[in-house]
N, C-alpha and C. Protein backbone atom coordinates (compact mmCIF):
# COMPACT_ATOMS: atom_id res chain seq x y z
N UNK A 1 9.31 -31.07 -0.45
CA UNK A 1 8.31 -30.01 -0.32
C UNK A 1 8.50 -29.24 0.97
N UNK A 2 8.81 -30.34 2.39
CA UNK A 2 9.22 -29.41 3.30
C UNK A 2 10.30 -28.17 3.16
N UNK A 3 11.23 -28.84 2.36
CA UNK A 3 12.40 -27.98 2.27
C UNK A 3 11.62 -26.47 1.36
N UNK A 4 10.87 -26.65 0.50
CA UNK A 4 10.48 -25.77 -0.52
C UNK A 4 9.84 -24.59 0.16
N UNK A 5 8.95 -25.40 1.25
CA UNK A 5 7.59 -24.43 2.08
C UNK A 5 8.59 -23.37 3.06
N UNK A 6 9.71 -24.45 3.60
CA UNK A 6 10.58 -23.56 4.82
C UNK A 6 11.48 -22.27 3.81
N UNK A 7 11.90 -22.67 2.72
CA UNK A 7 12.70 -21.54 2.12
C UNK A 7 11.48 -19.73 1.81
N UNK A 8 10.09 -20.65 1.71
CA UNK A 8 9.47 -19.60 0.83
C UNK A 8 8.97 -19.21 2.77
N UNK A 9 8.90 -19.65 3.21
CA UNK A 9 8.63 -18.53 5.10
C UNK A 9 9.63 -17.94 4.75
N UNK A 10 10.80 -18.35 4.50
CA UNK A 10 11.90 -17.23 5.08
C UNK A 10 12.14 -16.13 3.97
N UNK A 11 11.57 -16.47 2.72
CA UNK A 11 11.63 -15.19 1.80
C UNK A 11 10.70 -14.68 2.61
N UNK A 12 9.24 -14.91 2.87
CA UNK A 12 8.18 -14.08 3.47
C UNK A 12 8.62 -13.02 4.46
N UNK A 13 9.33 -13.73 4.99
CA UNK A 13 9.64 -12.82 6.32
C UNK A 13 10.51 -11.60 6.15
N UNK A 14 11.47 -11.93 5.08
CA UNK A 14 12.56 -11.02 4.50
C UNK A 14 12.21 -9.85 3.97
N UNK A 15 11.02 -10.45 2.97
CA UNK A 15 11.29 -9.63 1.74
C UNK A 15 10.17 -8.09 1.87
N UNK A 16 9.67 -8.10 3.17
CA UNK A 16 8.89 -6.87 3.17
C UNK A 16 10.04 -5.88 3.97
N UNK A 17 11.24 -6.19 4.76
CA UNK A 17 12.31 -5.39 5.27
C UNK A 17 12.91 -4.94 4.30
N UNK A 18 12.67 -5.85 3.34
CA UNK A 18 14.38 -5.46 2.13
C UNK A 18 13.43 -4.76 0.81
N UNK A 19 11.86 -4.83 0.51
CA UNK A 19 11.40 -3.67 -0.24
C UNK A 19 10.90 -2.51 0.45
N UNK A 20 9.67 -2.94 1.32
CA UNK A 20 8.73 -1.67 1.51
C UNK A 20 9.71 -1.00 2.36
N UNK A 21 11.07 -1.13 3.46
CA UNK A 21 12.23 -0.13 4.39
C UNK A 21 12.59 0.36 3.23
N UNK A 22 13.42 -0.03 1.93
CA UNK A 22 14.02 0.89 1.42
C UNK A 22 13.25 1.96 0.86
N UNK A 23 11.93 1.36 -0.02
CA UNK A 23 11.56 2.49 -0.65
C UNK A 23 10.36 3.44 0.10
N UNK A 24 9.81 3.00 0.99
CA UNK A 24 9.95 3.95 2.11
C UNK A 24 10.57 5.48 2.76
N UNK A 25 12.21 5.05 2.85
CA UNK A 25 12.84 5.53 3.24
C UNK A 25 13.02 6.36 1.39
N UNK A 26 12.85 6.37 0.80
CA UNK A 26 13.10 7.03 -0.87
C UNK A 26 12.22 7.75 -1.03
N UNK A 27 11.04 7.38 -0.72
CA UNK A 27 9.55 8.22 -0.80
C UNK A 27 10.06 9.49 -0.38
N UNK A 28 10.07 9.25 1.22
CA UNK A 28 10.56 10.45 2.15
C UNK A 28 11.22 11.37 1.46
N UNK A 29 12.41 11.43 0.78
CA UNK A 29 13.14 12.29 0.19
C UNK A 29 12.37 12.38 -0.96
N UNK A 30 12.21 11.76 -1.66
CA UNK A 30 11.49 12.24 -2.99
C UNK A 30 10.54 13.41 -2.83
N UNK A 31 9.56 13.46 -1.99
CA UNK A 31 8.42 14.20 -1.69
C UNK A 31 9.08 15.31 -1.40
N UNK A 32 9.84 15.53 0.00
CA UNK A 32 10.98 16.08 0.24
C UNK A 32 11.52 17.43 -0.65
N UNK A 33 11.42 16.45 -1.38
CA UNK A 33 12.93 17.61 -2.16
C UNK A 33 12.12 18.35 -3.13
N UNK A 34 10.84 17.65 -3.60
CA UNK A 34 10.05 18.28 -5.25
C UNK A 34 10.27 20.02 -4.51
N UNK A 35 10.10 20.70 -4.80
CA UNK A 35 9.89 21.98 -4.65
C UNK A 35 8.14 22.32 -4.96
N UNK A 36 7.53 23.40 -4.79
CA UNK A 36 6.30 23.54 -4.87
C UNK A 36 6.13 24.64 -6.02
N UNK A 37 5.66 24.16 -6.97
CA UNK A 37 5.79 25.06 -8.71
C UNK A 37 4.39 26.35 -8.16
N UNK A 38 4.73 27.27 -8.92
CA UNK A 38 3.68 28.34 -9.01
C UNK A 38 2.71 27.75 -9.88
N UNK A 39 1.43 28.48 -9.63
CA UNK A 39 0.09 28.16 -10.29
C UNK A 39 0.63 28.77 -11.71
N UNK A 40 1.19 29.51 -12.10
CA UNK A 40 1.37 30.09 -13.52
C UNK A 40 2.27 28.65 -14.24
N UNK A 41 3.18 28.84 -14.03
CA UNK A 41 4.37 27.77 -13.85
C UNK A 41 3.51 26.45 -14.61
N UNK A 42 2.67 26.18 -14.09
CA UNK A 42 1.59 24.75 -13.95
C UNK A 42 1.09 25.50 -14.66
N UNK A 43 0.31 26.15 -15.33
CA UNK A 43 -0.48 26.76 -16.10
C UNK A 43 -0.53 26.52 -17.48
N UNK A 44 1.04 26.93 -17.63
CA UNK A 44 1.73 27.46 -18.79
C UNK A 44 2.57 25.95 -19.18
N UNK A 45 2.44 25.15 -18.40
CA UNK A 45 3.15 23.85 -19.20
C UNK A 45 2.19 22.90 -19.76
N UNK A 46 2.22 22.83 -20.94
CA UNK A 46 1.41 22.27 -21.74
C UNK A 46 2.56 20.83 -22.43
N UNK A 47 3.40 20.78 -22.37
CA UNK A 47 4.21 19.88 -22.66
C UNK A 47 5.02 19.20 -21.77
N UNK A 48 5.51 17.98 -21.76
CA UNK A 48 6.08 17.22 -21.06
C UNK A 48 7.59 17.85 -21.46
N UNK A 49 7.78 18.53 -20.85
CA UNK A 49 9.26 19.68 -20.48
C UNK A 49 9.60 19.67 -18.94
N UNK A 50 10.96 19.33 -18.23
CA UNK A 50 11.26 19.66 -17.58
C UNK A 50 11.20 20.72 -17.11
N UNK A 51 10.60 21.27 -15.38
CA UNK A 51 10.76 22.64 -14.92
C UNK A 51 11.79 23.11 -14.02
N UNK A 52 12.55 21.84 -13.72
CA UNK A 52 13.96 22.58 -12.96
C UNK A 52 14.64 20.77 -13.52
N UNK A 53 16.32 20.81 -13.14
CA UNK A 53 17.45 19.87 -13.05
C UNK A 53 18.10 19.80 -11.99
N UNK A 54 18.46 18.48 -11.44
CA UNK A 54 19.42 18.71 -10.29
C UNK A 54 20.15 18.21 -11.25
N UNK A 55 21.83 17.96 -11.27
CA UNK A 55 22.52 16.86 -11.74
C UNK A 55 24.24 16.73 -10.56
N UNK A 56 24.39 15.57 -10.79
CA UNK A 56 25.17 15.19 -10.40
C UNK A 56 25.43 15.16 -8.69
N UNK A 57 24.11 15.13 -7.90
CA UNK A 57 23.45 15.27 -6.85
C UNK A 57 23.40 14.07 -6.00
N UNK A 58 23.74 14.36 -4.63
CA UNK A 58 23.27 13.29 -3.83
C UNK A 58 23.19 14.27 -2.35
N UNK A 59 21.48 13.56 -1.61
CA UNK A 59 20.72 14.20 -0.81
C UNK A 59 20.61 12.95 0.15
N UNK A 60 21.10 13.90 1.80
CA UNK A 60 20.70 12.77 2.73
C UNK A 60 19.96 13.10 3.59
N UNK A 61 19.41 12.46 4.39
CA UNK A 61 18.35 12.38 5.43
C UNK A 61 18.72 12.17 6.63
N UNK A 62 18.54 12.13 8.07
CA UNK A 62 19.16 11.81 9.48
C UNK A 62 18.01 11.75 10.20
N UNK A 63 18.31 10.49 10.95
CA UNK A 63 17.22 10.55 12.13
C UNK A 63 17.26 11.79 13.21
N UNK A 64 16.31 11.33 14.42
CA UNK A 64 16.66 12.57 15.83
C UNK A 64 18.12 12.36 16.19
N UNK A 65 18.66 10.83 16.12
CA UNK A 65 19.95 11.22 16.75
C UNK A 65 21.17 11.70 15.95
N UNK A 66 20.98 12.36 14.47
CA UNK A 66 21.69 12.22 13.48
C UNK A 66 22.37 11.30 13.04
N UNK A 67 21.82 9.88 12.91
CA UNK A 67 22.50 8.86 12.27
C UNK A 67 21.81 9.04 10.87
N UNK A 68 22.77 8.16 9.84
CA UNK A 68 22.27 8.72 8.47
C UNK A 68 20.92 7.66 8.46
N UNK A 69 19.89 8.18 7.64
CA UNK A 69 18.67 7.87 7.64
C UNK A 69 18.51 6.85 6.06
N UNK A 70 18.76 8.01 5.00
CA UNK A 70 18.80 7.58 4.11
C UNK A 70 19.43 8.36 2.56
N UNK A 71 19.87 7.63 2.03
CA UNK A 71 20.79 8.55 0.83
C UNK A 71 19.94 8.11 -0.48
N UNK A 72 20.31 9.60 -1.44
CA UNK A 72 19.73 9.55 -2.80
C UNK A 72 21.08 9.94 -3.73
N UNK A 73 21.23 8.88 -4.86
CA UNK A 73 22.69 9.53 -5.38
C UNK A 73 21.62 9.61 -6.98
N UNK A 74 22.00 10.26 -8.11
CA UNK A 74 21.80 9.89 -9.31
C UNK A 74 22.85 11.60 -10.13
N UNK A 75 23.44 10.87 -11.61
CA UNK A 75 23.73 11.55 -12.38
C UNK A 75 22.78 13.00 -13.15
N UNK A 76 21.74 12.76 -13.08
CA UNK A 76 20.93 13.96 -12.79
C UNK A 76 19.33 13.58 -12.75
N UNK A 77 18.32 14.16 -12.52
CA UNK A 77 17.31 14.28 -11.80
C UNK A 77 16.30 15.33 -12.63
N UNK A 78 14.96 15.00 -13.01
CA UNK A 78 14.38 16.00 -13.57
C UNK A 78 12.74 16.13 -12.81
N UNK A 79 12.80 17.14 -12.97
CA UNK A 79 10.58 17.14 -12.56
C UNK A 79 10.23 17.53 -13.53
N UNK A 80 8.46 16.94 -14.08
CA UNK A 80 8.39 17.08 -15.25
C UNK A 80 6.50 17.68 -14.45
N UNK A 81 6.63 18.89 -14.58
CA UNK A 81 5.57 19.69 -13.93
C UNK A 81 3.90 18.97 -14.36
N UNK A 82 3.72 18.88 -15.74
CA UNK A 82 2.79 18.07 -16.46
C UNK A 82 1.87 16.95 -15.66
N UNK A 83 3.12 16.16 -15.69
CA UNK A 83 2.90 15.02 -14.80
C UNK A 83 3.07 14.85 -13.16
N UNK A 84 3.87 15.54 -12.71
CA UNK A 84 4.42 16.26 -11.23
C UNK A 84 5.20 14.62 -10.84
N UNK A 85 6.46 14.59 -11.81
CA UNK A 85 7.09 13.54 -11.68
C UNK A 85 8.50 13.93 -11.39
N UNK A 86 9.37 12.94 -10.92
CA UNK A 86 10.63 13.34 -10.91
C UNK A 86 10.95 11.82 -11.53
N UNK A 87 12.24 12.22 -12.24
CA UNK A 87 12.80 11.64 -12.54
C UNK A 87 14.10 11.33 -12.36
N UNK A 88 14.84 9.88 -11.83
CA UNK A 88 16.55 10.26 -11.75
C UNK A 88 17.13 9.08 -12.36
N UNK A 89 18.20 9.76 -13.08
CA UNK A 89 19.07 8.88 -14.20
C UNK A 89 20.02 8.25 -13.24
N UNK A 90 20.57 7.05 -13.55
CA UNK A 90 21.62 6.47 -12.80
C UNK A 90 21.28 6.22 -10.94
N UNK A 91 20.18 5.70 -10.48
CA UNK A 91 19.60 6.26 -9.41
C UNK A 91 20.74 5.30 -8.29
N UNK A 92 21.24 5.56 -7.37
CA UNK A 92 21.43 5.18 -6.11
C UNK A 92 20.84 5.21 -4.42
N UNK A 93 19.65 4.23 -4.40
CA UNK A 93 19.57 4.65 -3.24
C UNK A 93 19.77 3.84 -1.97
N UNK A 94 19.57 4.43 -0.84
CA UNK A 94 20.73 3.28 0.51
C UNK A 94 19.50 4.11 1.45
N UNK A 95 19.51 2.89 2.45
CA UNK A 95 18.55 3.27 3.12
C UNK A 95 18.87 2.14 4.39
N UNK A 96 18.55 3.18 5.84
CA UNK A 96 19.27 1.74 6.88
C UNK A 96 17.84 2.17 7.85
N UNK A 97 17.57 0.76 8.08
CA UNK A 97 16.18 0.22 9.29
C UNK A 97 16.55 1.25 10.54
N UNK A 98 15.70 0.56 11.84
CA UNK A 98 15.74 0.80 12.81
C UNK A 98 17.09 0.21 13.36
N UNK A 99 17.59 -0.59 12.98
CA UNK A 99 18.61 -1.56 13.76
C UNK A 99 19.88 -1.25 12.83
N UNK A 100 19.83 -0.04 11.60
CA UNK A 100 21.17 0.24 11.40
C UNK A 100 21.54 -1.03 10.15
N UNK A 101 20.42 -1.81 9.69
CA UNK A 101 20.85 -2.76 8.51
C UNK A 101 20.48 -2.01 7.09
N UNK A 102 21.82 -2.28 6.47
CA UNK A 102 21.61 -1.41 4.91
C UNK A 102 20.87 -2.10 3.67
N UNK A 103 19.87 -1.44 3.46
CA UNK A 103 19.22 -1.89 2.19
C UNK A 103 19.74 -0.85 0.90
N UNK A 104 20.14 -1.59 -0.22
CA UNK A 104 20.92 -0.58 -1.19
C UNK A 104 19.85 -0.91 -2.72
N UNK A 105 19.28 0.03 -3.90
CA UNK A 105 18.31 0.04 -4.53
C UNK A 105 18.97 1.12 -6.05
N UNK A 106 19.59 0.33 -7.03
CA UNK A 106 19.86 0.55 -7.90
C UNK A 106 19.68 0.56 -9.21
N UNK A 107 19.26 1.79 -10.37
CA UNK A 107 18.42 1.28 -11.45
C UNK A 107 19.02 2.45 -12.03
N UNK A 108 18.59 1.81 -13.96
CA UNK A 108 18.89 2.81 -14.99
C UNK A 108 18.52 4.36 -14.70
N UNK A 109 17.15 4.02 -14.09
CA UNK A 109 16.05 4.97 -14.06
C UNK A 109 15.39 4.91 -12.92
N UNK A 110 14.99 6.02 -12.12
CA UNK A 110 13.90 5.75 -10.91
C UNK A 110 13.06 7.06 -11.21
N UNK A 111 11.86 6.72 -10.94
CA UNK A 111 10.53 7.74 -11.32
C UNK A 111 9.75 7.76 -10.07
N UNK A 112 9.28 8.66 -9.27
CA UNK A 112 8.32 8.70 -8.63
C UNK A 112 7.22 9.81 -9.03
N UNK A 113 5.69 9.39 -8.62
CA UNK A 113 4.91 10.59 -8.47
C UNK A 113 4.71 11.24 -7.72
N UNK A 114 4.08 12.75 -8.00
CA UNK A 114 4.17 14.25 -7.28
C UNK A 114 4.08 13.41 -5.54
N UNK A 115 3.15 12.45 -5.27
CA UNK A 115 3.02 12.44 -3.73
C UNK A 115 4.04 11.55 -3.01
N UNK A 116 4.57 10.74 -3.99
CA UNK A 116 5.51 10.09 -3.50
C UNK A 116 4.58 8.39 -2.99
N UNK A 117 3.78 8.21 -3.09
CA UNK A 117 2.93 7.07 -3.19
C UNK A 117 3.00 5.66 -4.23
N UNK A 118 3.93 6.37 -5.12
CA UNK A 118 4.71 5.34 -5.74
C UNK A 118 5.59 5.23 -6.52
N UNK A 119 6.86 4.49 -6.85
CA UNK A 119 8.21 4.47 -6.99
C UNK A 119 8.41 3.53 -8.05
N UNK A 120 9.18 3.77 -8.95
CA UNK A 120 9.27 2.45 -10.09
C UNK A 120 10.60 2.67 -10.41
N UNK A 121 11.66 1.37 -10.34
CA UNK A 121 12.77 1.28 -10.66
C UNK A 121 13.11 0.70 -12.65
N UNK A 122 13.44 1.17 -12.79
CA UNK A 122 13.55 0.94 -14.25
C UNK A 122 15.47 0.77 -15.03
N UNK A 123 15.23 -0.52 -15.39
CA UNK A 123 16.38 -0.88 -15.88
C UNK A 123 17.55 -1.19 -15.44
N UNK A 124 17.77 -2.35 -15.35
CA UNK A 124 18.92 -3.03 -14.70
C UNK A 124 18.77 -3.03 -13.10
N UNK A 125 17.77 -2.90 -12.67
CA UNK A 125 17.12 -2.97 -11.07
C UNK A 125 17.57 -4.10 -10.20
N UNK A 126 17.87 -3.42 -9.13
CA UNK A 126 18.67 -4.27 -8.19
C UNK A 126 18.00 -4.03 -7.10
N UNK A 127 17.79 -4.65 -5.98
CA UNK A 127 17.34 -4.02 -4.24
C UNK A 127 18.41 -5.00 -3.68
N UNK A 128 19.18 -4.54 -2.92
CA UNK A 128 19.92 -5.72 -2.32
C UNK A 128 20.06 -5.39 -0.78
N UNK A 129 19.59 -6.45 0.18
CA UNK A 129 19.74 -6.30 1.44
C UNK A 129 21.08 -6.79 2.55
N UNK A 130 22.24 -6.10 2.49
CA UNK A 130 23.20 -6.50 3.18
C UNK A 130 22.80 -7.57 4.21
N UNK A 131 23.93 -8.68 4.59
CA UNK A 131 23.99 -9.80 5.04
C UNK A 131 23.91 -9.08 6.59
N UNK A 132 23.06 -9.74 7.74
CA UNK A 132 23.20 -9.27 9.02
C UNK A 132 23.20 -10.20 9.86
N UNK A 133 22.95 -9.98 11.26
CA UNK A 133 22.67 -10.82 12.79
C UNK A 133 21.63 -10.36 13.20
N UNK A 134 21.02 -11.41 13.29
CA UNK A 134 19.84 -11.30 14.47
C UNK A 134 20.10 -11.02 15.82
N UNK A 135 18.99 -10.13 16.80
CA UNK A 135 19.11 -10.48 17.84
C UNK A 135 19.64 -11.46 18.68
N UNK A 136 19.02 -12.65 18.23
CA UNK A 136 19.89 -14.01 18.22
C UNK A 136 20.95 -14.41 18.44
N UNK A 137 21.45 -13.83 17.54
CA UNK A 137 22.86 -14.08 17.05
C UNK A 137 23.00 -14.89 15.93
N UNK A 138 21.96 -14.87 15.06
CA UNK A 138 21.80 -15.77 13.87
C UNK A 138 22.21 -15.28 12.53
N UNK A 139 22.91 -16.05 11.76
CA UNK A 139 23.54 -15.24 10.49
C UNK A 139 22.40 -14.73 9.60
N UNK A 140 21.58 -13.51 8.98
CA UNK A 140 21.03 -13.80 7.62
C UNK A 140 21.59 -13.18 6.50
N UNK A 141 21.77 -14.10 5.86
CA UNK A 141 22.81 -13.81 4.46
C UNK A 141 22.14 -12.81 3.39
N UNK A 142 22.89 -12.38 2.57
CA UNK A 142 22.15 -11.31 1.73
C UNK A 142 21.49 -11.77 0.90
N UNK A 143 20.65 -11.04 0.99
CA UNK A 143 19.16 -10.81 0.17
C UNK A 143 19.01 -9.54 -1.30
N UNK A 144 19.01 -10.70 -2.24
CA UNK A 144 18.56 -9.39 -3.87
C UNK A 144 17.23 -9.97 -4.33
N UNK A 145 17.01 -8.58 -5.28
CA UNK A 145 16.12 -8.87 -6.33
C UNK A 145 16.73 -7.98 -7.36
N UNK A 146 16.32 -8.93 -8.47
CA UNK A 146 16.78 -8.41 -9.70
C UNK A 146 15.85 -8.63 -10.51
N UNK A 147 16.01 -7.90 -11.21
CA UNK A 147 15.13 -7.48 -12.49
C UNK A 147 14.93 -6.06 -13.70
N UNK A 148 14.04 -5.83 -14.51
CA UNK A 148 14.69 -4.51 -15.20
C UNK A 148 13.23 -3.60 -15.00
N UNK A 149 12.37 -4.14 -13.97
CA UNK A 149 11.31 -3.12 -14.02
C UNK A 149 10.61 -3.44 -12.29
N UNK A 150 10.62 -2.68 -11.65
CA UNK A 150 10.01 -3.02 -9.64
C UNK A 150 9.50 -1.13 -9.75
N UNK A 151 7.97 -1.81 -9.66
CA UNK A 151 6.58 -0.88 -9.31
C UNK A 151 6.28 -0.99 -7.44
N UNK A 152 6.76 0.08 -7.15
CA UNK A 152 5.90 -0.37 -5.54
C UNK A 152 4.71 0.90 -5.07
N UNK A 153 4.08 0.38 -4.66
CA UNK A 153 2.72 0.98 -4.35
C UNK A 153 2.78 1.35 -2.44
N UNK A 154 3.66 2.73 -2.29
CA UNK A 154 4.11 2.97 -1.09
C UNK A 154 2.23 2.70 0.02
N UNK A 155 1.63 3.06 -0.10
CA UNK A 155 -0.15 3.47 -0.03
C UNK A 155 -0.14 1.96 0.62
N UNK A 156 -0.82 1.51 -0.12
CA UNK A 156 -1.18 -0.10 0.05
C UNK A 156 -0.03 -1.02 0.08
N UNK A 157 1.26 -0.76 0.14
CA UNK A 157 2.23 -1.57 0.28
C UNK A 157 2.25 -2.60 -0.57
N UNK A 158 2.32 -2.69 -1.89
CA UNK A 158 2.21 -3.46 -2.87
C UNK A 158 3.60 -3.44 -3.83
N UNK A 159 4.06 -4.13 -3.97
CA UNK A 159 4.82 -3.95 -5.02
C UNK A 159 4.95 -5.27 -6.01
N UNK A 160 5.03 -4.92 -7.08
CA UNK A 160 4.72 -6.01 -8.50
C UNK A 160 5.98 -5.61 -9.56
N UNK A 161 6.24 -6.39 -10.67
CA UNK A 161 6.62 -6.51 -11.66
C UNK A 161 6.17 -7.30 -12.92
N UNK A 162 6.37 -6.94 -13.82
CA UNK A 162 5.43 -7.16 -15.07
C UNK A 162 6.27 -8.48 -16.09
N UNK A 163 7.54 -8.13 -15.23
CA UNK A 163 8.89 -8.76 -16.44
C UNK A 163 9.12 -9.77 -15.57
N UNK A 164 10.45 -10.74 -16.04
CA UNK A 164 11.23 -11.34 -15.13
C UNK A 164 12.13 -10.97 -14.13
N UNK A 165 12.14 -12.15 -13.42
CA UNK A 165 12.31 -11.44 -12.03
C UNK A 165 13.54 -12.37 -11.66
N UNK A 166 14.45 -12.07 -11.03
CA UNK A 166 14.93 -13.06 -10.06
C UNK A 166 15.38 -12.84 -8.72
N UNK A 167 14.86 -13.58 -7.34
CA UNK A 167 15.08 -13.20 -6.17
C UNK A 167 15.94 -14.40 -5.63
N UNK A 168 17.32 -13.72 -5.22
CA UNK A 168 18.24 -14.73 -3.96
C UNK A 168 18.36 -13.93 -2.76
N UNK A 169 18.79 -15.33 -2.22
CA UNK A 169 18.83 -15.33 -0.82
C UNK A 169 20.04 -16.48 -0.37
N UNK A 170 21.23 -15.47 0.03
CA UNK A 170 22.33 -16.50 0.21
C UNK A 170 22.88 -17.46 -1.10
N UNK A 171 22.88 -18.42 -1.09
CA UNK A 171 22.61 -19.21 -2.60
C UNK A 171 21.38 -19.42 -3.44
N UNK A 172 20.53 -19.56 -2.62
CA UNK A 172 19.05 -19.90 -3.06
C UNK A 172 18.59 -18.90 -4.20
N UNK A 173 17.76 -19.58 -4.95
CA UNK A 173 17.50 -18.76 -6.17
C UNK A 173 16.45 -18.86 -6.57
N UNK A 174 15.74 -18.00 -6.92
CA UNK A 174 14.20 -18.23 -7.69
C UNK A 174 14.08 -17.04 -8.82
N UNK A 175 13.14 -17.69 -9.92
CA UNK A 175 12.96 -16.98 -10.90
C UNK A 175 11.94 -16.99 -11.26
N UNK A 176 11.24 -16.38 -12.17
CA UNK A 176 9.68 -16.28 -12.44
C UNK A 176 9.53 -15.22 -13.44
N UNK A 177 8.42 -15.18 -14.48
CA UNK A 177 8.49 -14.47 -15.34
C UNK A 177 7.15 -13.37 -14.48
N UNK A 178 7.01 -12.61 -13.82
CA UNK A 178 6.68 -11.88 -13.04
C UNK A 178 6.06 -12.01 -11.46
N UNK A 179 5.99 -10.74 -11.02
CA UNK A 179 6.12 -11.15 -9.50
C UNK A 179 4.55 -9.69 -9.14
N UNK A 180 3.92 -10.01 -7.88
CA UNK A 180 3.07 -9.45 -7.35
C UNK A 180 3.32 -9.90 -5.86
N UNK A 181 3.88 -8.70 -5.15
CA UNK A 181 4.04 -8.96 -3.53
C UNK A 181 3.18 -7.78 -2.90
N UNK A 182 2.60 -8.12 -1.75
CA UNK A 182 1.43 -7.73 -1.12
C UNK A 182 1.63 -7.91 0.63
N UNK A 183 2.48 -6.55 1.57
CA UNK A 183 3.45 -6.58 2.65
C UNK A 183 1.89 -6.41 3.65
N UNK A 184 0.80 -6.50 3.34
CA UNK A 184 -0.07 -6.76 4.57
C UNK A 184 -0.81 -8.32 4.67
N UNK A 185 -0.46 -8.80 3.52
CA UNK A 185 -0.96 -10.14 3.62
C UNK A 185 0.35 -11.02 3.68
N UNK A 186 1.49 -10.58 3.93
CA UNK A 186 2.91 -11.17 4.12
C UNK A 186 2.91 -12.12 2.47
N UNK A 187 2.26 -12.29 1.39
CA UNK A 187 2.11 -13.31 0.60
C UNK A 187 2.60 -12.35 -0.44
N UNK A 188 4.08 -13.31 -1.21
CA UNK A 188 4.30 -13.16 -2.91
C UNK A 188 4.30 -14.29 -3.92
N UNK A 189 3.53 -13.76 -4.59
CA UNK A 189 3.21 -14.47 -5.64
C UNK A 189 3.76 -14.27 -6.95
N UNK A 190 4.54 -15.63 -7.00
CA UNK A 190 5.94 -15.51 -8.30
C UNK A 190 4.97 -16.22 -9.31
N UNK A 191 5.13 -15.56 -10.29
CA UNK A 191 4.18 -16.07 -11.70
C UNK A 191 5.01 -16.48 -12.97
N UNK A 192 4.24 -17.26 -13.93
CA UNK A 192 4.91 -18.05 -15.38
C UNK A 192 6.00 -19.14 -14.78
N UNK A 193 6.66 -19.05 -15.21
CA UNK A 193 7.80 -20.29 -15.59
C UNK A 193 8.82 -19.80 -14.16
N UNK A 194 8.57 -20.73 -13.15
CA UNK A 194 8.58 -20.64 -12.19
C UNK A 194 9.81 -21.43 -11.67
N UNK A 195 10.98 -21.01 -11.09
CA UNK A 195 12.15 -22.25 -10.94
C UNK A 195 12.84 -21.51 -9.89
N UNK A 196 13.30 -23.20 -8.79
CA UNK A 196 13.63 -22.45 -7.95
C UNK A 196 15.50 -23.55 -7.49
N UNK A 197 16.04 -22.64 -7.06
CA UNK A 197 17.46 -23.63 -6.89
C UNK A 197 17.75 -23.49 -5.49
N UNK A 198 17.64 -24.96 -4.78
CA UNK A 198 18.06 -25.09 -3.39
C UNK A 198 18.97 -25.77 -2.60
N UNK A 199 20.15 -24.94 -1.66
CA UNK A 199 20.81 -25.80 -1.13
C UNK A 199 20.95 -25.79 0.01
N UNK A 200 21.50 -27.25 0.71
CA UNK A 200 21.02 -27.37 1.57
C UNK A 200 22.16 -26.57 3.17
N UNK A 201 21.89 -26.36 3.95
CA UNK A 201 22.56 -25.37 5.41
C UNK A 201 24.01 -25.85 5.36
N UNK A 202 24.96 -25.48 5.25
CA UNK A 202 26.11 -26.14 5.71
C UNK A 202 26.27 -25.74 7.31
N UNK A 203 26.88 -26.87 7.95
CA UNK A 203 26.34 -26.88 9.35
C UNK A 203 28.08 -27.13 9.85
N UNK A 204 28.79 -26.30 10.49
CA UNK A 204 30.73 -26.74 10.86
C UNK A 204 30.74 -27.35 11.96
């Protein structure tokens, strides 16, 4: 059980760098880029019809010192005025912290709404947090989640899934037939049929 309690601190600690940094950093551009439709425009759409296309597009971001901030890749991209959604097919997105560590966020489908307040990865969903060093000098090995559906709630910092899930870390593995994580109470809560695979530090 000790071993069980120490693995699930160190997801705790992880796993709000490796969701709420990337999609964060996705919001930003999403909001970003919508363009601002005319009142007629909005008027006159009565159907769930696209009002503009990007395709085959990728948009980046830079901090003050121009280091890259954060990238958006997808095969094409739609806003759907109705709903004031965008949509992007084939989505790629990469996104690096304060300290220059890459979080990378890959799906069939990525949807956000008009404010950018929340983000849903859809199909074949990946977040994966490149392996780094601590201050320290301490190894932390890479960090995924997988799954075919990740809802995050940029606002309240929430992010959930409805489906199965599976989150590693280095070798370590856990699975669960859905997930509800909550980045102000540091607490996720893996739900249903719950299994977890642990091994132990190799030490040279």
């Amino acid at each position: 059980m000790n071993k069980v309690r120490w693995v699930w601190d160190r997801l705790a600690l992880y796993l709000p760098v490796l969701l709420m940094g990337l999609l964060a950093g996705a919001t930003y551009w999403l909001v970003r880029s919508t363009p601002i439709t005319s009142a007629a425009a909005t008027a006159t759409a009565a159907q769930h019809q696209p009002d503009y296309f990007m395709r085959k597009f990728s948009v980046k971001t830079f901090n003050a010192q121009g280091q890259l901030k954060s990238e958006v890749k997808g095969t094409e991209a739609r806003h759907y005025p109705d709903t004031d959604t965008l949509e992007i097919d084939q989505a790629i997105i990469r996104s690096f912290d304060k300290e220059g560590h890459l979080t990378t966020a890959t799906s069939r489908t990525a949807l956000t709404n008009g404010d950018g307040s929340e983000v849903t990865l859809m199909g074949d969903a990946q977040v994966l947090r490149a392996a780094t060093v601590s201050a320290s000098g301490k190894e932390q090995p890479t960090m995924t989640f997988n799954g075919e559906y990740l809802h995050a709630f940029i606002n309240t910092e929430q992010v959930q899934s409805n489906q199965p899930v599976v989150l590693k870390r280095g070798r370590d593995q856990f699975t669960a037939d859905n997930m509800d994580y909550d980045n102000s109470t540091r607490v996720v809560q893996l739900n249903g049929r719950v299994k977890g695979v642990l091994y132990p530090d190799v030490k040279h």
